[in-house]
Protein backbone atom coordinates (compact mmCIF):
# COMPACT_ATOMS: atom_id res chain seq x y z
CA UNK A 1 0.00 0.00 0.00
CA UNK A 2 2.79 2.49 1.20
CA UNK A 3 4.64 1.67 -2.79
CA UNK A 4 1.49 2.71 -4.15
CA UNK A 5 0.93 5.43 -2.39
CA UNK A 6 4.44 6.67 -3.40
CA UNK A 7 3.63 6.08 -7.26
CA UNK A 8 0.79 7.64 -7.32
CA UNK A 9 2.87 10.87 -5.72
CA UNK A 10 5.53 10.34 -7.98
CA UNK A 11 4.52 12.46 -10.69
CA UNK A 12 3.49 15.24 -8.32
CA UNK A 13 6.95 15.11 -7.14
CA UNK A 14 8.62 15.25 -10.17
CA UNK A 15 6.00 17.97 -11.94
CA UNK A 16 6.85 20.16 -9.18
CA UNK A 17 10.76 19.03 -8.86
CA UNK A 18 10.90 20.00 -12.77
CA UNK A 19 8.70 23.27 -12.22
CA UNK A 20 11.51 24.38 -9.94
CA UNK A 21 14.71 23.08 -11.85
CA UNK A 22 13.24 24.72 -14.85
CA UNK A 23 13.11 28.11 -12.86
CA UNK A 24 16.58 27.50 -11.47
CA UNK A 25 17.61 26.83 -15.36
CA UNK A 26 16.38 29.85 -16.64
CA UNK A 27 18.53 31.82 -13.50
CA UNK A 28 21.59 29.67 -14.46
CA UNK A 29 21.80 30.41 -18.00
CA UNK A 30 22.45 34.26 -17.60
CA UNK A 31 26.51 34.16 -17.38
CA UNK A 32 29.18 35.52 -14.65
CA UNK A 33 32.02 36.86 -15.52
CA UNK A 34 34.82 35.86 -12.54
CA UNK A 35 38.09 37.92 -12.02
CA UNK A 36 40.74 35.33 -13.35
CA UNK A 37 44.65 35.00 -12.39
CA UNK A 38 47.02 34.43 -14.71
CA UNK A 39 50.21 33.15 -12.77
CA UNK A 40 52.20 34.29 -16.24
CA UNK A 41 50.96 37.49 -16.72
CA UNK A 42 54.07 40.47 -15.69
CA UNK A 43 51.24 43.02 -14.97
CA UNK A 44 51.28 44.78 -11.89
CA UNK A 45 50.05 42.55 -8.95
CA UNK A 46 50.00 45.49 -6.36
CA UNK A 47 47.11 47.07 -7.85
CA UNK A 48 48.07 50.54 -7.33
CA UNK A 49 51.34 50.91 -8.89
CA UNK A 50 53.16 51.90 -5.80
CA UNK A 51 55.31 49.06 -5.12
CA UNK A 52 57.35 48.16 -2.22
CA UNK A 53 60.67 48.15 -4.37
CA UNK A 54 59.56 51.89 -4.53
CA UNK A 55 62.54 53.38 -3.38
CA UNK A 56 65.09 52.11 -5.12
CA UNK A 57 62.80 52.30 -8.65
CA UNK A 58 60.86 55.74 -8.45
CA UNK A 59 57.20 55.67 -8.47
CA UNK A 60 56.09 52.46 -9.98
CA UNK A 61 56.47 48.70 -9.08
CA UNK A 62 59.63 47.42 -10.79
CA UNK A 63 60.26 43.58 -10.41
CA UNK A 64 63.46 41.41 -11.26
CA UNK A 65 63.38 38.22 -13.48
CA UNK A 66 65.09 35.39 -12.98
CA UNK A 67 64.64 33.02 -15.85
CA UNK A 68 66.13 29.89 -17.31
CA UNK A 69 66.51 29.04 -20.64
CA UNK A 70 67.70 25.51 -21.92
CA UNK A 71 70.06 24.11 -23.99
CA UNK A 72 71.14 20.86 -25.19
CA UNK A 73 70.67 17.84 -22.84
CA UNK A 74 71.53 19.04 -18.84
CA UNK A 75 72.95 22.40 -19.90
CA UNK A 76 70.76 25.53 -19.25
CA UNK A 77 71.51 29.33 -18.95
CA UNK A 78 70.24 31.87 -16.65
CA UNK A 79 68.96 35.57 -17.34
CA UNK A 80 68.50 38.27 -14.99
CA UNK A 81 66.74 40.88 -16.31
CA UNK A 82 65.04 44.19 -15.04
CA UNK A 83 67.73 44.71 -12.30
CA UNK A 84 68.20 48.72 -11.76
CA UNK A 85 70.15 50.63 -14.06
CA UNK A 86 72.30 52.67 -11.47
CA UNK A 87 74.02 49.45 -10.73
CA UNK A 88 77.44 48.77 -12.03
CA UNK A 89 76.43 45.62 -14.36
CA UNK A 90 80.39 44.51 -14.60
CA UNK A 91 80.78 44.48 -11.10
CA UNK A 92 77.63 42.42 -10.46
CA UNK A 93 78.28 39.92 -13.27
CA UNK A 94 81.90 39.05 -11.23
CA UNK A 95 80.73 38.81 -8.09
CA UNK A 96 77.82 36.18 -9.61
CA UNK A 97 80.94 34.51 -11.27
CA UNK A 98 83.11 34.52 -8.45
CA UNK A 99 80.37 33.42 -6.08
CA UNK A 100 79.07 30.83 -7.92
CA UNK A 101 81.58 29.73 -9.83
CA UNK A 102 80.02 29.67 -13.43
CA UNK A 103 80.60 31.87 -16.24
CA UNK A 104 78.20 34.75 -17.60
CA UNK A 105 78.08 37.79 -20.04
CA UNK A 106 76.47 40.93 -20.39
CA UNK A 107 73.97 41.19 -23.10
CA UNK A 108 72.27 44.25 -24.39
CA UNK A 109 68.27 43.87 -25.17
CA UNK A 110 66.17 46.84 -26.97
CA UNK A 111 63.56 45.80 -24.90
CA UNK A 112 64.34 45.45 -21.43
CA UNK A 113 67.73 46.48 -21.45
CA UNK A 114 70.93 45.13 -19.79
CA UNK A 115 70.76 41.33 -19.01
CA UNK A 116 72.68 39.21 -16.88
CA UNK A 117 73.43 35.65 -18.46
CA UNK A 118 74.61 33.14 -16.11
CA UNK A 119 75.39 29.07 -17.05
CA UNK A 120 73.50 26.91 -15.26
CA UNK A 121 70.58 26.87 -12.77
CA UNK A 122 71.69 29.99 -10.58
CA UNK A 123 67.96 31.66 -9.66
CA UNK A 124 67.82 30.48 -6.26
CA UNK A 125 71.39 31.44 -5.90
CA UNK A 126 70.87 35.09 -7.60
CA UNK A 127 67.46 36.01 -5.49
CA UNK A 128 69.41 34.83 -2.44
CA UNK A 129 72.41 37.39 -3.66
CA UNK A 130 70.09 40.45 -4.48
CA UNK A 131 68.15 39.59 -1.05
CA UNK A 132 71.19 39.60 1.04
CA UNK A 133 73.26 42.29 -0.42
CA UNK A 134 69.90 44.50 -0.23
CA UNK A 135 69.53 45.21 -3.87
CA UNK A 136 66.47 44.05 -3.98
CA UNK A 137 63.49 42.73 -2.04
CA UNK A 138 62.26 39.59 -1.53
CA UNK A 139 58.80 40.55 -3.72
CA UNK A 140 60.48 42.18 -6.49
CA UNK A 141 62.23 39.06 -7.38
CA UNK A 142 59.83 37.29 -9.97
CA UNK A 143 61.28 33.25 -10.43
CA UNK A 144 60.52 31.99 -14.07
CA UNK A 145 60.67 28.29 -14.98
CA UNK A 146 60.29 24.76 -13.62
């Protein structure tokens, strides 16, 4: 008695379950638009343009980038790029070479300038430099790469 009591409600139920989803369908189709992140996107994550690498910039956020590029098999160079242009370049470049025993070069780009390239995997090793000899903060130092 109590099964066909149920069947008999059934289609009650469902007429008034599919009265309802079709309501909530009509709501869901209008789309939102959500804020997304992209991780590899260099735009300004502060927001307001006034960084905490301020002082040693000017006005604007300015971050360092630390990137590796590979070669052939295990080899791989490093770029540093976006570093500030009061420093003395040639001094820098020795003290990475001495430090971390590798060679490097200075090379000249249109685009962002004076760049740092280092053999081998030397980000950690840089950020850890420009940290410690305060040339840099630990936010303005942007890691690239695996």
């Amino acid at each position: 008695q109590f099964l066909s009591a149920q069947q008999d409600s059934l289609p009650q139920i469902l007429s008034s379950s599919f009265k309802s989803s079709t309501k909530a369908k009509i709501c869901m189709t209008e789309t939102q638009q959500f804020n997304t992140f992209n991780p590899f996107d260099d735009s300004d994550d502060l927001g307001t343009g006034t960084g905490n690498n301020s002082e040693l910039t000017g006005k604007t956020a300015h971050y360092i980038h630390l990137r590796i590029q590979q070669r052939n098999g295990k080899k791989s160079l490093t770029t540093c790029s976006g570093l500030p242009t009061e420093l003395d370049f040639k001094k820098l470049l020795k003290a990475f070479k001495t430090t971390f025993n590798c060679n490097g070069c200075l090379i000249q780009d249109e685009e962002v300038g004076q760049v740092i390239q280092l053999s081998g995997d030397n980000r950690k090793n840089i950020a850890e430099f420009l940290i410690k000899e305060g040339i840099a903060k630990k936010n303005s130092i942007k890691i690239h790469g695996f």
